[in-house]
N, C-alpha and C. Protein backbone atom coordinates (compact mmCIF):
# COMPACT_ATOMS: atom_id res chain seq x y z
N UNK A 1 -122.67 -28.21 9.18
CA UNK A 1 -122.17 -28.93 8.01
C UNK A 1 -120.69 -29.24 8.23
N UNK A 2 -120.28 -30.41 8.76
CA UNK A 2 -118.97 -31.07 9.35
C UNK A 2 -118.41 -31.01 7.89
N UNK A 3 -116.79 -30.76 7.48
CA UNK A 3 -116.45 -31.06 6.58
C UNK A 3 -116.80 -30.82 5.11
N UNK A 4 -117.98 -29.51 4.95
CA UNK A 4 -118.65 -29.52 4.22
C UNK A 4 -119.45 -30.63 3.09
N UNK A 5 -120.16 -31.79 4.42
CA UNK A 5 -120.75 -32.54 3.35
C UNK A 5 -122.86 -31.91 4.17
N UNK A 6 -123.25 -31.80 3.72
CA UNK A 6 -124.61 -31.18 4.03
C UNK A 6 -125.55 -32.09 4.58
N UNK A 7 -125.12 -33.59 4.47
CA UNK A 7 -126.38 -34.60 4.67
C UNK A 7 -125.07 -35.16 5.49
N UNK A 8 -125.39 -36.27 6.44
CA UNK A 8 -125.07 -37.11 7.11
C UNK A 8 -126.15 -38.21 7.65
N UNK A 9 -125.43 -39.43 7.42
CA UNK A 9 -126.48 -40.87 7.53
C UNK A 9 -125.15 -41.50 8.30
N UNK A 10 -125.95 -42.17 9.19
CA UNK A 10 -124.84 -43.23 10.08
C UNK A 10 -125.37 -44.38 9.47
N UNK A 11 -124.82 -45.74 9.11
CA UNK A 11 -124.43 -46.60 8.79
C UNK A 11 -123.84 -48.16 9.27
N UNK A 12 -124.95 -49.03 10.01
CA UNK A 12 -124.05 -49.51 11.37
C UNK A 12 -123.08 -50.78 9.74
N UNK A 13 -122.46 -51.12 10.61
CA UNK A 13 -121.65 -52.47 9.93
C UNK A 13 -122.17 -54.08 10.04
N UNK A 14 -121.76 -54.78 9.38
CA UNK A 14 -122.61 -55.78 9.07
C UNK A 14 -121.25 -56.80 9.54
N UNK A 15 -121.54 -58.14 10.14
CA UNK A 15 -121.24 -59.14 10.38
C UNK A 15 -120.28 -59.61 8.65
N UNK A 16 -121.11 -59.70 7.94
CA UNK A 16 -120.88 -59.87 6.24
C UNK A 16 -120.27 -58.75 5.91
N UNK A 17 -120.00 -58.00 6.68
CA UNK A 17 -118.86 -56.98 5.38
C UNK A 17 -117.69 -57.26 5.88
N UNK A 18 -117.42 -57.48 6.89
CA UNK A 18 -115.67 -58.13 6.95
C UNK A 18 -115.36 -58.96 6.13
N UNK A 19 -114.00 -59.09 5.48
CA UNK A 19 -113.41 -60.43 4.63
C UNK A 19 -112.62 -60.98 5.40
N UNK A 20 -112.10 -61.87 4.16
CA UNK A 20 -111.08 -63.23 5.42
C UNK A 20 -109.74 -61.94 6.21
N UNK A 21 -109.70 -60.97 5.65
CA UNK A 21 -108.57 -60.11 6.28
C UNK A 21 -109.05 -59.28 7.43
N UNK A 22 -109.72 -59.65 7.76
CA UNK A 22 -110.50 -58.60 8.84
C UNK A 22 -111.34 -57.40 8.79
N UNK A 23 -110.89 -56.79 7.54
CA UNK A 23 -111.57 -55.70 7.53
C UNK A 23 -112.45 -55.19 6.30
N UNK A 24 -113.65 -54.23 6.65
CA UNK A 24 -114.95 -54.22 5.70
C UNK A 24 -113.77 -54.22 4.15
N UNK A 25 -114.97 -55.02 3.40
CA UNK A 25 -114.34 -55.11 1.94
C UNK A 25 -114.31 -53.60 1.39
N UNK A 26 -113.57 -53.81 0.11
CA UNK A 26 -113.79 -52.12 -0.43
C UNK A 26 -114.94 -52.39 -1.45
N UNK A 27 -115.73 -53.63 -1.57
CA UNK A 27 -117.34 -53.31 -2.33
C UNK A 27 -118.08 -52.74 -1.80
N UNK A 28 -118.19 -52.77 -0.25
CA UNK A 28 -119.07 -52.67 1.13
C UNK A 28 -118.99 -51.25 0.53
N UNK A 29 -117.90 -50.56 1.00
CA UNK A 29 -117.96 -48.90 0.20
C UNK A 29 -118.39 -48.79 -0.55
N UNK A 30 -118.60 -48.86 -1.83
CA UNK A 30 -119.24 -48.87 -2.94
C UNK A 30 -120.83 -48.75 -2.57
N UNK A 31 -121.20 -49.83 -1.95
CA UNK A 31 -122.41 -50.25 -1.71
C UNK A 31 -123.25 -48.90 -0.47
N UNK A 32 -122.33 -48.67 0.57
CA UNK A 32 -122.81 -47.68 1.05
C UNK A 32 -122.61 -46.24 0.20
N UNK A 33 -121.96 -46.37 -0.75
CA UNK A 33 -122.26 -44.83 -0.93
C UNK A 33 -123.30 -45.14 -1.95
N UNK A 34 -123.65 -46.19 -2.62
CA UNK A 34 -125.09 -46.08 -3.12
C UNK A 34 -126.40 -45.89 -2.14
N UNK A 35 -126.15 -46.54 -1.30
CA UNK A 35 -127.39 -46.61 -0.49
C UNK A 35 -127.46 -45.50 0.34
N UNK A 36 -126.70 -44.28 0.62
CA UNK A 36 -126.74 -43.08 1.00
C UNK A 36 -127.24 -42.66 -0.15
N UNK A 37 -127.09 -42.30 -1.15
CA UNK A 37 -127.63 -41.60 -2.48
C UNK A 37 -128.69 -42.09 -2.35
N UNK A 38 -129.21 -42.88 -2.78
CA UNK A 38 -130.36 -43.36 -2.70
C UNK A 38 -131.30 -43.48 -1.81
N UNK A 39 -130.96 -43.32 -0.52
CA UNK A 39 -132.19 -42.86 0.29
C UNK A 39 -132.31 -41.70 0.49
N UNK A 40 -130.99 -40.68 0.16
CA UNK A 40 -131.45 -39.25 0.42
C UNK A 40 -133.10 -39.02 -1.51
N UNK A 41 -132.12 -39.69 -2.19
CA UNK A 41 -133.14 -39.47 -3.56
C UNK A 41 -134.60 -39.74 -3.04
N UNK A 42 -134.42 -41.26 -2.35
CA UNK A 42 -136.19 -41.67 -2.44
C UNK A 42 -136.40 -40.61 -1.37
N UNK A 43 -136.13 -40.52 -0.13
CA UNK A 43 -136.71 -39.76 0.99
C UNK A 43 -137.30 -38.15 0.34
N UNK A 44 -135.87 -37.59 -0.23
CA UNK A 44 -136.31 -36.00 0.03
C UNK A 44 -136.52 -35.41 -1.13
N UNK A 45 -135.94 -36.44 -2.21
CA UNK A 45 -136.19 -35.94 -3.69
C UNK A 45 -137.11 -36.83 -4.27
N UNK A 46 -137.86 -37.68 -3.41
CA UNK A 46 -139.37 -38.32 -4.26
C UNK A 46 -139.13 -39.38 -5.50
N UNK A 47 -137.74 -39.54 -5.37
CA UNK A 47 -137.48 -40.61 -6.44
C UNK A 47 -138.03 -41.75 -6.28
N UNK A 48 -139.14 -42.29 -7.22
CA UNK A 48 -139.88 -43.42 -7.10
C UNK A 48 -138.84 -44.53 -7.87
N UNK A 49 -138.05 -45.52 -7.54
CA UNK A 49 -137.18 -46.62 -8.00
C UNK A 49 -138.11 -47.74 -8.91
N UNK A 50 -139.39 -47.60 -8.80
CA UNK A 50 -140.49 -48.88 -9.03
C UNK A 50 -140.92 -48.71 -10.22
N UNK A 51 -141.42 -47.62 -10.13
CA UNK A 51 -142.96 -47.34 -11.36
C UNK A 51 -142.49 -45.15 -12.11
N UNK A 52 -141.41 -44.80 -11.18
CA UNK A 52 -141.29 -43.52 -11.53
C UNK A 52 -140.89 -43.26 -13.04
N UNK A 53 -141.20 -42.21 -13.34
CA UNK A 53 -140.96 -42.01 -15.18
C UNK A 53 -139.52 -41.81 -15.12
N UNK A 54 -138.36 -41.55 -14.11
CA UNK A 54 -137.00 -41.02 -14.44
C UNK A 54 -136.06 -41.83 -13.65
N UNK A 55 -135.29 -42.11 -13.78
CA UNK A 55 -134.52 -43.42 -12.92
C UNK A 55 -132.97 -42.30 -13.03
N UNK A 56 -132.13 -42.88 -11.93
CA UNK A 56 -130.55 -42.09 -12.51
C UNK A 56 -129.48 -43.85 -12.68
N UNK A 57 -128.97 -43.20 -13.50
CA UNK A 57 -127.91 -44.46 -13.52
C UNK A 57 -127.14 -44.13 -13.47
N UNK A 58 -126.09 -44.85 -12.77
CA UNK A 58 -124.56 -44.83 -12.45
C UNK A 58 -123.28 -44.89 -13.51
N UNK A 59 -122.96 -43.20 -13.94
CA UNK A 59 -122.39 -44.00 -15.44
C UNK A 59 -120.59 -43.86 -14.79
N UNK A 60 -120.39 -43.64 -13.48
CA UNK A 60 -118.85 -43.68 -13.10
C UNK A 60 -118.97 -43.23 -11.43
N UNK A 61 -118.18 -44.11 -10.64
CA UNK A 61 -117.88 -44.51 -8.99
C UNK A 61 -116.54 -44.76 -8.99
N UNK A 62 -115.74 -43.88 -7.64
CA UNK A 62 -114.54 -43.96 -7.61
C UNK A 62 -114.30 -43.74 -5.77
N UNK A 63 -113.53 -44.36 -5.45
CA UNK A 63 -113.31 -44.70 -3.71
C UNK A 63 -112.15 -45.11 -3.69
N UNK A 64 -111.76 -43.69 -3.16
CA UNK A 64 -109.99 -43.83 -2.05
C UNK A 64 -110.29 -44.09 -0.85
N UNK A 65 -109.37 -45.44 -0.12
CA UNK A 65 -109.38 -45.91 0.62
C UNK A 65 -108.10 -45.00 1.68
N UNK A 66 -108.27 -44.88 2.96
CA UNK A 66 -107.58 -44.01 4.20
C UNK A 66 -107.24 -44.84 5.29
N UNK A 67 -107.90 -45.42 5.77
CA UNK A 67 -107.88 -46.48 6.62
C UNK A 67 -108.60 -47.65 6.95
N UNK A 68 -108.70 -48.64 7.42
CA UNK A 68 -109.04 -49.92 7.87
C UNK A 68 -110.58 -49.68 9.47
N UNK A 69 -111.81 -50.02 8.55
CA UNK A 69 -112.63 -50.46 10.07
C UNK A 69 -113.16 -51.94 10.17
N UNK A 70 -113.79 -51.94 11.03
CA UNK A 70 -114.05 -53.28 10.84
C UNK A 70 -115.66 -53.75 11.69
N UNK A 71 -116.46 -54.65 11.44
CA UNK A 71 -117.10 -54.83 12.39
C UNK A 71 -117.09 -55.36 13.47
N UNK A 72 -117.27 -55.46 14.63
CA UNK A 72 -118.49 -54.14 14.74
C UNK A 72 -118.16 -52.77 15.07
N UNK A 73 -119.40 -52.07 14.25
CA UNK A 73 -118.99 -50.46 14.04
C UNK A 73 -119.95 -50.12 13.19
N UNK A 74 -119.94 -48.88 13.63
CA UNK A 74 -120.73 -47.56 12.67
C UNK A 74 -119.80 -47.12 11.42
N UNK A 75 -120.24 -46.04 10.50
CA UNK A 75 -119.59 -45.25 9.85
C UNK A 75 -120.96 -44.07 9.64
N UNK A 76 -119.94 -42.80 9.62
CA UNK A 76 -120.90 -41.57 9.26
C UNK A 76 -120.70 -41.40 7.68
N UNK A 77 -121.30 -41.41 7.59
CA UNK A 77 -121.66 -40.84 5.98
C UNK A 77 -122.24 -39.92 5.41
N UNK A 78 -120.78 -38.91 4.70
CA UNK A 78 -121.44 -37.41 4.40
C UNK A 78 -121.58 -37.30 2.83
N UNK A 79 -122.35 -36.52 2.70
CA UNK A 79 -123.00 -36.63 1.72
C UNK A 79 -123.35 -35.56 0.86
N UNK A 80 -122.69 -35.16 -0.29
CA UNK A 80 -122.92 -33.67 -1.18
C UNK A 80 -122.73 -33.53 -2.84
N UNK A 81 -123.01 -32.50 -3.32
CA UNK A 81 -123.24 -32.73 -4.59
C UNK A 81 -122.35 -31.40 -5.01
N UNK A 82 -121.14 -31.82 -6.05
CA UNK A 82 -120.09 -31.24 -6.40
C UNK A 82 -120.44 -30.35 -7.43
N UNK A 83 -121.25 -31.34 -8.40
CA UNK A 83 -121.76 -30.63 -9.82
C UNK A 83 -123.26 -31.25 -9.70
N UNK A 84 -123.95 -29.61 -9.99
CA UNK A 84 -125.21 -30.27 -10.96
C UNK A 84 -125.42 -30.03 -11.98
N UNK A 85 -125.73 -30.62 -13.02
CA UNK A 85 -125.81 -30.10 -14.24
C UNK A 85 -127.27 -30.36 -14.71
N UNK A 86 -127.74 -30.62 -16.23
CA UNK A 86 -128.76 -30.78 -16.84
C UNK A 86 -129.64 -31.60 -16.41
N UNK A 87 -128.95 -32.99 -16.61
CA UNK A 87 -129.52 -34.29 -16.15
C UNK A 87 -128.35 -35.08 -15.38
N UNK A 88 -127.77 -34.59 -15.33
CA UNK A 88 -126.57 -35.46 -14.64
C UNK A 88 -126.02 -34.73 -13.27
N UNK A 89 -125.77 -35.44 -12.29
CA UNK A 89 -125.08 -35.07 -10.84
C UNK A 89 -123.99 -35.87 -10.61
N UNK A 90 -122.65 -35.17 -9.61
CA UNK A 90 -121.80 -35.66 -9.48
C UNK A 90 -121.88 -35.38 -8.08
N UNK A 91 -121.51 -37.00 -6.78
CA UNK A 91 -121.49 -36.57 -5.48
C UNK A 91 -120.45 -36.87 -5.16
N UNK A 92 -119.87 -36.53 -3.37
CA UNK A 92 -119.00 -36.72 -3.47
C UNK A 92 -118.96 -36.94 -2.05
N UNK A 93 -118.43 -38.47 -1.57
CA UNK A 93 -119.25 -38.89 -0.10
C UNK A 93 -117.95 -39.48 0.91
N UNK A 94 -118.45 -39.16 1.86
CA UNK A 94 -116.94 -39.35 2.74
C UNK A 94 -117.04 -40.27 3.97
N UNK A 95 -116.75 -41.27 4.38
CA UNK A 95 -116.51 -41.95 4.97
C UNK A 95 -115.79 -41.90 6.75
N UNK A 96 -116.56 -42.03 7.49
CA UNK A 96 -115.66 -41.70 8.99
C UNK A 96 -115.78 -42.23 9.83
N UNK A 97 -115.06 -43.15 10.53
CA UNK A 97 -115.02 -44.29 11.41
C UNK A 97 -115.67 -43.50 13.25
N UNK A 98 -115.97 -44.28 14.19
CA UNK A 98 -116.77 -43.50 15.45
C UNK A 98 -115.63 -42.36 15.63
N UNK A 99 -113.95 -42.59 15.41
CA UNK A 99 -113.38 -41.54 16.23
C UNK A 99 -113.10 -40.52 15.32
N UNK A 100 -114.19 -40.33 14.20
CA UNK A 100 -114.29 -39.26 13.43
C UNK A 100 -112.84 -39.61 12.29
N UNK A 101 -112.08 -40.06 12.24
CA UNK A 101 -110.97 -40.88 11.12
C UNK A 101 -111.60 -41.29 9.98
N UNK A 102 -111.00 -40.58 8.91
CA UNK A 102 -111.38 -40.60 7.06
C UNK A 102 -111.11 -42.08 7.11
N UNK A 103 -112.11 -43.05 6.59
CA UNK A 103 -111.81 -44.82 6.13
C UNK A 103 -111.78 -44.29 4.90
N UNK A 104 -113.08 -43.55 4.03
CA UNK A 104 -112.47 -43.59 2.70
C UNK A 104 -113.33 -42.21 2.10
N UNK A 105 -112.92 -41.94 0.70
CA UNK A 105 -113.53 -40.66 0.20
C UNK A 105 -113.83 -40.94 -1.42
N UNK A 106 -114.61 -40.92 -1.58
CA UNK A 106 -114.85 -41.41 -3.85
C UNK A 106 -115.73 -40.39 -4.14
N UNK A 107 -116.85 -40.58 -5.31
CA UNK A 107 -117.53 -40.13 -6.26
C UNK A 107 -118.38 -40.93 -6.86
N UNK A 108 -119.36 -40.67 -7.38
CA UNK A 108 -120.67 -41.08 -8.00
C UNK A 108 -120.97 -40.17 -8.53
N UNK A 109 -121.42 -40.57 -9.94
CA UNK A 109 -122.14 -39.87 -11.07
C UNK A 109 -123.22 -40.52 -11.38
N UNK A 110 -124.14 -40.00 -11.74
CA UNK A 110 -125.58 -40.16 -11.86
C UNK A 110 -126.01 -39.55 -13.09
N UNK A 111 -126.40 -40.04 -14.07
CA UNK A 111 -127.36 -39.34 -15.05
C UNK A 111 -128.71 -40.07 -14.85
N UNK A 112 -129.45 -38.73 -15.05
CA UNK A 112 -131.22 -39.20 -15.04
C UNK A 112 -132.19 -39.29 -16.69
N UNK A 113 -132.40 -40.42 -16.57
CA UNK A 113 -132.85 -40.84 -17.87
C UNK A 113 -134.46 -41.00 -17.74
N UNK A 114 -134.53 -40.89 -18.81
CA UNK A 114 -136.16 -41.58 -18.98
C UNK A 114 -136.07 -42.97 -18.78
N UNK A 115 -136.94 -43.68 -17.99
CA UNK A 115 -137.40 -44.93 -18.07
C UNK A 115 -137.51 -45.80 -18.79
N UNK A 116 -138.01 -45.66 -20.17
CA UNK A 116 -138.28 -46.51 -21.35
C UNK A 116 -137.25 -46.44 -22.06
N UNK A 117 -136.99 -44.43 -22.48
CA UNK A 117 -135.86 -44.80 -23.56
C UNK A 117 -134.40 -44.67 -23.38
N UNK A 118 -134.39 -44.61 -21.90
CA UNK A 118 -132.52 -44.11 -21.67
C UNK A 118 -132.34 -42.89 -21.79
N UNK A 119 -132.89 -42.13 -22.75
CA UNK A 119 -132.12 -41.00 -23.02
C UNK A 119 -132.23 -40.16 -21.67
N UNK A 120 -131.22 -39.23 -21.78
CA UNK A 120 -131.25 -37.91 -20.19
C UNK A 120 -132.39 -37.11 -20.41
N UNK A 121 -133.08 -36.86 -19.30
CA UNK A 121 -134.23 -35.80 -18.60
C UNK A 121 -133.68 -34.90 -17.95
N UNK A 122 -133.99 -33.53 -18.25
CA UNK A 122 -133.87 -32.66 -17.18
C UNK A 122 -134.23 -33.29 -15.82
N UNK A 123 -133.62 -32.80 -15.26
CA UNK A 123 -133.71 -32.59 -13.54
C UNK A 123 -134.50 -31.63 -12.98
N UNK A 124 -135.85 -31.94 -12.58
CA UNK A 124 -136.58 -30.65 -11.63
C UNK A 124 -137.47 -31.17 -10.60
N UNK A 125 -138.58 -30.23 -10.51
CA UNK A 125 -139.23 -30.06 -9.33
C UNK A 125 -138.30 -30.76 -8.25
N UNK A 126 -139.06 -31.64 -7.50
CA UNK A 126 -138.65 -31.76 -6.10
C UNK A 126 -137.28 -32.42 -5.89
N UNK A 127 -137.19 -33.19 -7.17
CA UNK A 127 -135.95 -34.20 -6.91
C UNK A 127 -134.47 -33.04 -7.50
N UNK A 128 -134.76 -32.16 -8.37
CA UNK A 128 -133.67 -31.20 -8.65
C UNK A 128 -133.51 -30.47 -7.31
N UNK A 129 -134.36 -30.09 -6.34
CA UNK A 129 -134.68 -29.33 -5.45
C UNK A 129 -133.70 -29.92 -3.91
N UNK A 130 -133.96 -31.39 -4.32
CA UNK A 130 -133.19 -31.89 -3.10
C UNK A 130 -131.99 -32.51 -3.56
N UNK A 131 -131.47 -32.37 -4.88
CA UNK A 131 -130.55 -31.82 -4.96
C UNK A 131 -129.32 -30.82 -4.69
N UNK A 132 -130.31 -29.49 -4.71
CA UNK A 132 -129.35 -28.71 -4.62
C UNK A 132 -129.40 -28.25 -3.18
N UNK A 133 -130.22 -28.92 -2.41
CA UNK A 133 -129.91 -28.92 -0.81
C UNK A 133 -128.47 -29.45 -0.50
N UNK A 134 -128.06 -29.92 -1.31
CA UNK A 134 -126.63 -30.53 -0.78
C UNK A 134 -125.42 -30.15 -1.74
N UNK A 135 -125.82 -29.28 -2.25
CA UNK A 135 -124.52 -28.22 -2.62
C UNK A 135 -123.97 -27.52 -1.70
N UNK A 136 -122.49 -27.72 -1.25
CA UNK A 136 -122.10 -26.64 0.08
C UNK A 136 -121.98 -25.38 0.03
N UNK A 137 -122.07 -24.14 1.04
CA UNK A 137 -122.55 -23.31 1.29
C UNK A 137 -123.42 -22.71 0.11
């Protein structure tokens, strides 16, 4: 566990995430630290996005920027969970260019709602479970 983040996903770079300045936009971040959350959810915590009874929504995302990459390139992406609470998780995902160099570091919050009516659901079986796989030590 590098850095204490528990999950790691590499991430190649896209042609389209550079801007006219050369380097990946700061939405692109945004966007990968959803799509790390979200495939660790569907993969290991069974979160069905389609037809599942519990969805999480994003009620706050925050990303400090460290340095400049650009494509073409990878990024590692680590991946852990700061707080869990009832129905709500807070992660906290880190960003690292091939020569291992912080590009950037934020947060995502997640509350898990019911489907129909919004309101928060407990968090359990498998998807609370792979959750707390990524609490450090």
């Amino acid at each position: 566990m590098v850095n204490g983040y528990p999950h790691w996903q590499t991430v190649p770079l896209r042609w389209k995430d550079n801007d006219v300045y050369g380097h990946v936009n700061n939405v692109v971040h945004y966007s990968l630290m959803d799509t790390v959350i979200n495939t660790w959810l569907i993969e290991q915590g069974g979160l069905d996005i389609e037809a599942g009874e519990v969805i999480g929504l994003c009620v706050e995302s925050h990303c400090g920027y460290h340095s400049s990459v650009s494509f073409p390139g990878t990024l590692r992406v680590g991946l852990r969970v700061a707080h869990l609470g009832k129905s709500s998780v807070r992660y906290e995902i880190g960003m690292y260019a091939a020569d291992e160099s912080l590009v950037a570091e934020g947060h995502f919050v997640h509350v898990f709602v019911d489907r129909e009516t919004r309101r928060p659901t407990p968090l359990a079986g498998k998807l609370r479970a792979a959750l707390e796989a990524l609490q450090p030590g």
